[in-house]
C-alpha atoms as a PDB file:
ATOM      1  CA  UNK A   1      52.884  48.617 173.055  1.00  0.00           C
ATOM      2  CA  UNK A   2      54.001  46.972 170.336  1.00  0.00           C
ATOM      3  CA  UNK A   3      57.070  48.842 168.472  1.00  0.00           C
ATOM      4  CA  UNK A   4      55.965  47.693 164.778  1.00  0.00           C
ATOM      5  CA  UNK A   5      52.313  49.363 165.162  1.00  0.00           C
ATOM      6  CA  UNK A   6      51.709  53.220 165.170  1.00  0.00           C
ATOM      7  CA  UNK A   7      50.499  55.065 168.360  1.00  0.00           C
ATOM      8  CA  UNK A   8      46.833  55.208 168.130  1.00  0.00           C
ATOM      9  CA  UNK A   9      46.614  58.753 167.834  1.00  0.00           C
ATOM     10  CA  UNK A  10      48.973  58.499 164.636  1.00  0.00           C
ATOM     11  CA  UNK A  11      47.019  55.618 163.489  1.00  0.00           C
ATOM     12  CA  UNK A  12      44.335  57.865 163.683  1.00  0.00           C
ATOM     13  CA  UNK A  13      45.366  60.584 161.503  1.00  0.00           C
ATOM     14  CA  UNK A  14      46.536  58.508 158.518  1.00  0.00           C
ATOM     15  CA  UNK A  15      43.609  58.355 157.040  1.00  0.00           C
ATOM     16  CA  UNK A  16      43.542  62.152 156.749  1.00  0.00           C
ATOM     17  CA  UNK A  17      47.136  62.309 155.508  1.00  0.00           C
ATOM     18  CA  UNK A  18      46.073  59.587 152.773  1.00  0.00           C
ATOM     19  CA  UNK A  19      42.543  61.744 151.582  1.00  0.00           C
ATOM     20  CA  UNK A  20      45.027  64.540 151.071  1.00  0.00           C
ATOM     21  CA  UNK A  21      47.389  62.799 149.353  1.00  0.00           C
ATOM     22  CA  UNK A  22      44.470  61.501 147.306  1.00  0.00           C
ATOM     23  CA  UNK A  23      43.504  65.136 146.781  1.00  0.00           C
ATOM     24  CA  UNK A  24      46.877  66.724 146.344  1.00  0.00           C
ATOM     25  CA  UNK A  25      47.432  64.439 143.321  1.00  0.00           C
ATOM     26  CA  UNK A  26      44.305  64.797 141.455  1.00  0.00           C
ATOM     27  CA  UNK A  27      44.314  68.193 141.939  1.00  0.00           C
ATOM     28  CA  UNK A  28      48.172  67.617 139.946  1.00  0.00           C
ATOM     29  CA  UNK A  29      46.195  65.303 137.329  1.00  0.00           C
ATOM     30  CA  UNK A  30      44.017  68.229 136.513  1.00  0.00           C
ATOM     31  CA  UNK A  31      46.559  70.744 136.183  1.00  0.00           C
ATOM     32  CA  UNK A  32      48.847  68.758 134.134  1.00  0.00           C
ATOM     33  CA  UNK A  33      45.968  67.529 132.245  1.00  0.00           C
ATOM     34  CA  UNK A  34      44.717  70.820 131.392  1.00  0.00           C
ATOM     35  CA  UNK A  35      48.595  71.737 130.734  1.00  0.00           C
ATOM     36  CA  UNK A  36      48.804  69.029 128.276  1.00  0.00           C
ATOM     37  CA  UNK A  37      45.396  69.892 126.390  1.00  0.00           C
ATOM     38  CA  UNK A  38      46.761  73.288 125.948  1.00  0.00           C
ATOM     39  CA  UNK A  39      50.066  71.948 124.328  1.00  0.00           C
ATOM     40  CA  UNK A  40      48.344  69.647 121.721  1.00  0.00           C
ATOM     41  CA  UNK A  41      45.535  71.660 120.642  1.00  0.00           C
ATOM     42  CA  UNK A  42      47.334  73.138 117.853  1.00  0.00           C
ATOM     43  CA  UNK A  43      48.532  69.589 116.635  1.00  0.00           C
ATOM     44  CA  UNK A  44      45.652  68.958 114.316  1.00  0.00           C
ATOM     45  CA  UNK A  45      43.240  71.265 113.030  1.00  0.00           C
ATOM     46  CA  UNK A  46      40.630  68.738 113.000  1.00  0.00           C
ATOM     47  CA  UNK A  47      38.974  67.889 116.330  1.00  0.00           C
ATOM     48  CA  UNK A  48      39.276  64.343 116.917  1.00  0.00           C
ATOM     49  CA  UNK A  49      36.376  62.767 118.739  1.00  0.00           C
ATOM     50  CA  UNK A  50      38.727  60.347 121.132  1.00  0.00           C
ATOM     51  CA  UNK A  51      41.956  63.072 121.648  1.00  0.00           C
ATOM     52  CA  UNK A  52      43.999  60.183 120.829  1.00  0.00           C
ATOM     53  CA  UNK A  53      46.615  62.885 119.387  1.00  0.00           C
ATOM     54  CA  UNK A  54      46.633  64.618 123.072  1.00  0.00           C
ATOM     55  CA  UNK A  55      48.204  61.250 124.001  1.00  0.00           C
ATOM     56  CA  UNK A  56      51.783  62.374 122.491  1.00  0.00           C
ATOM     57  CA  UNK A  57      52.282  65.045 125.612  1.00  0.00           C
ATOM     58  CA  UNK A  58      54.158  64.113 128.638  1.00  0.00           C
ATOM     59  CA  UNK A  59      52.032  66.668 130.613  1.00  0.00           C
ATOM     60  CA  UNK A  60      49.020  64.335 129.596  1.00  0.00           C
ATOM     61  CA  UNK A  61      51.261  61.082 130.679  1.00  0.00           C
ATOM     62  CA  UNK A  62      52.351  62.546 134.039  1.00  0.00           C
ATOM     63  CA  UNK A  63      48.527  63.974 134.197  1.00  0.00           C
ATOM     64  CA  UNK A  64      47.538  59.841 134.100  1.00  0.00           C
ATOM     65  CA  UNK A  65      50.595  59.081 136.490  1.00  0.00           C
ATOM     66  CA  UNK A  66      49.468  61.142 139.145  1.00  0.00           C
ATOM     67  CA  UNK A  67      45.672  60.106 138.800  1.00  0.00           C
ATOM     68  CA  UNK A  68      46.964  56.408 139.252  1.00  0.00           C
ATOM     69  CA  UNK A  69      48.832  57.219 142.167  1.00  0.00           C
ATOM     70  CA  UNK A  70      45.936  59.054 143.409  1.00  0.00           C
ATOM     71  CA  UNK A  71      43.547  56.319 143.233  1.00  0.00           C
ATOM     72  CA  UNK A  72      46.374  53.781 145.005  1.00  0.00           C
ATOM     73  CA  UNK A  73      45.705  56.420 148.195  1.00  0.00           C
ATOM     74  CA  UNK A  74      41.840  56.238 147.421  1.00  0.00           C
ATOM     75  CA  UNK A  75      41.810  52.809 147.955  1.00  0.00           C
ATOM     76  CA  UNK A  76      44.095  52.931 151.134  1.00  0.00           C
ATOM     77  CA  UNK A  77      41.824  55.610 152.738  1.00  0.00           C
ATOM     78  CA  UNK A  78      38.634  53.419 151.418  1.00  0.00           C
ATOM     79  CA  UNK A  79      39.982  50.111 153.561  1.00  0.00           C
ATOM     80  CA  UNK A  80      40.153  52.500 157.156  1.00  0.00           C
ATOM     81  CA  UNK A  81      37.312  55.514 156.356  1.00  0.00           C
ATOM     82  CA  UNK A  82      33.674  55.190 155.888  1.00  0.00           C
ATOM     83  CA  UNK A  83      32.803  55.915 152.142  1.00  0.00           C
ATOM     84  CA  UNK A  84      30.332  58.347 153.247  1.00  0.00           C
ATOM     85  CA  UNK A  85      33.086  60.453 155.333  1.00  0.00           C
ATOM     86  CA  UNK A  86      35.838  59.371 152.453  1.00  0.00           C
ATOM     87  CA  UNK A  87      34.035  60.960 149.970  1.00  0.00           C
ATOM     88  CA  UNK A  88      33.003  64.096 151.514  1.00  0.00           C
ATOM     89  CA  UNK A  89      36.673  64.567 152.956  1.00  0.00           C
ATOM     90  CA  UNK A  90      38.047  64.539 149.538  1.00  0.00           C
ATOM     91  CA  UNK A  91      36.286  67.342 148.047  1.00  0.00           C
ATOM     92  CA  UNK A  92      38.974  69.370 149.509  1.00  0.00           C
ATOM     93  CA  UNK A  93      40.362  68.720 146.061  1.00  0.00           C
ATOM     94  CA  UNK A  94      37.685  71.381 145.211  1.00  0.00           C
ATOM     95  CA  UNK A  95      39.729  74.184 146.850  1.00  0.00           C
ATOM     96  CA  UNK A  96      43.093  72.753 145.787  1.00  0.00           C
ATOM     97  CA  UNK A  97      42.150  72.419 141.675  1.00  0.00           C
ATOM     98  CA  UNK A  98      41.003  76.038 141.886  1.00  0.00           C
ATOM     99  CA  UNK A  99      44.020  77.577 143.868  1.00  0.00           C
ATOM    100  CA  UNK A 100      46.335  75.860 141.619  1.00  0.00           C
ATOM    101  CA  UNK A 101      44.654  76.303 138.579  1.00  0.00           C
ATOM    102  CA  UNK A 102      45.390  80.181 139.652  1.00  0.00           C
ATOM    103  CA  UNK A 103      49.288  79.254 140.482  1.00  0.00           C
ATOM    104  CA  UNK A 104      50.169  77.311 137.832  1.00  0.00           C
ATOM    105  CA  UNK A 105      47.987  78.399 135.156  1.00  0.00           C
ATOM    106  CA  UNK A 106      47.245  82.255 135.434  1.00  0.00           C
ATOM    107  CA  UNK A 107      43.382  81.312 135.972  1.00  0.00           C
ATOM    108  CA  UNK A 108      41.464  83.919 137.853  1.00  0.00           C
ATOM    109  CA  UNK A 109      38.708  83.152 141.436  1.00  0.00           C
ATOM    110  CA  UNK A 110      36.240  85.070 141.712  1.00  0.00           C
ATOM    111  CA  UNK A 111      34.808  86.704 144.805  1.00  0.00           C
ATOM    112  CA  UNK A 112      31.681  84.457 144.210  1.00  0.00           C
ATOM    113  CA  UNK A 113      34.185  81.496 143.457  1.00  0.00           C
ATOM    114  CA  UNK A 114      36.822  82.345 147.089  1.00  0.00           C
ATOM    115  CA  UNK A 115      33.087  82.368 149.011  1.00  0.00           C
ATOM    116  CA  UNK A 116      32.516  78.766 147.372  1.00  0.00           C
ATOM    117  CA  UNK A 117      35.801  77.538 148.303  1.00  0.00           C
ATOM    118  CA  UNK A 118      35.376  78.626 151.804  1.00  0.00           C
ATOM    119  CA  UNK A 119      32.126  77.342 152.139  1.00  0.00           C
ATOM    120  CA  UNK A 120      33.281  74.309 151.260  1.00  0.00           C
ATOM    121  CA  UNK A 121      36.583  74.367 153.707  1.00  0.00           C
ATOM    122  CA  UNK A 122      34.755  74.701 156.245  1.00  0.00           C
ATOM    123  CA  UNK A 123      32.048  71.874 154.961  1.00  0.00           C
ATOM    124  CA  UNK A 124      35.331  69.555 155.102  1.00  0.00           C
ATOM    125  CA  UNK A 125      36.450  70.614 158.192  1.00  0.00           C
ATOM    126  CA  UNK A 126      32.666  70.231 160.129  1.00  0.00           C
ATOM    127  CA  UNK A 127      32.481  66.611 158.577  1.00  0.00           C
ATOM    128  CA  UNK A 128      36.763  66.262 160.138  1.00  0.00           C
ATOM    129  CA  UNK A 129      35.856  66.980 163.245  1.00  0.00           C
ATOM    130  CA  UNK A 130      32.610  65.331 163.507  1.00  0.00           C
ATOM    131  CA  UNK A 131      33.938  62.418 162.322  1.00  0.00           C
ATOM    132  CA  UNK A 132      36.908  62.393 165.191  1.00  0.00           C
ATOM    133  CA  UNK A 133      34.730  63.407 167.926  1.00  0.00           C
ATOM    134  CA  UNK A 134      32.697  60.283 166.830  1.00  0.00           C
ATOM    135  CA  UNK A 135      36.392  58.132 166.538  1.00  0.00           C
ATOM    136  CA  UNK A 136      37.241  59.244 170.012  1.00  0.00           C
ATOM    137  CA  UNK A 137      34.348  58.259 171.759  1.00  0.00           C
ATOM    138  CA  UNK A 138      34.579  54.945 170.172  1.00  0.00           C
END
């Protein structure tokens, strides 16, 4: 074995570690995003059809920051996944916006909302283990 490559089974999971990543910081994008919207709406009375004025808050800068970074990981999980498991793995950022929209902004879930959120953990986690049972054969 060669000491500069990963074992396989860590080669293995970093795919998984980059499509949360990739997750992790949109879900930050949308939180600072919404952060920043709420800290420039009172800047001009008039709506502006671009939000160019929403562009003078740093939540709105580090908002574009993190969705940046996040698409760096995007494209490192794109060169090693399948798009078709890619894309369906990173939905978990559709339990992690709502959760921290709750933590960090107050928002409220639902009953209906928690049973959407766990249908969709478990969605990602049938395609997850699918997917490896598939890699490990291979």
């Amino acid at each position: 074995m060669n000491p500069i490559q990963p074992p396989v089974r860590m080669k293995s999971a970093l795919p998984y570690w980059g499509v949360i990543c990739c997750a992790l910081f949109v879900t930050a994008s949308e939180v600072l995003l919404k952060m920043g919207v709420d800290d420039t709406q009172d800047l001009h009375s008039a709506p502006s059809w671009a939000e160019f004025h929403g562009l003078v808050s740093g939540w709105i800068w580090a908002g574009i920051l993190c969705y940046i970074i996040s698409f760096i990981f995007w494209l490192k999980v794109l060169k090693v996944l399948p798009l078709n498991i890619a894309f369906n793995l990173v939905n978990i950022e559709h339990i992690f916006v709502p959760l921290a929209s709750y933590l960090f902004l107050g928002e409220m879930i639902s009953p209906m909302r928690a049973a959407g959120i766990a249908i969709v953990l478990l969605g990602v986690l049938v395609i997850a283990e699918s997917y490896c049972r598939v890699e490990e054969r291979a």
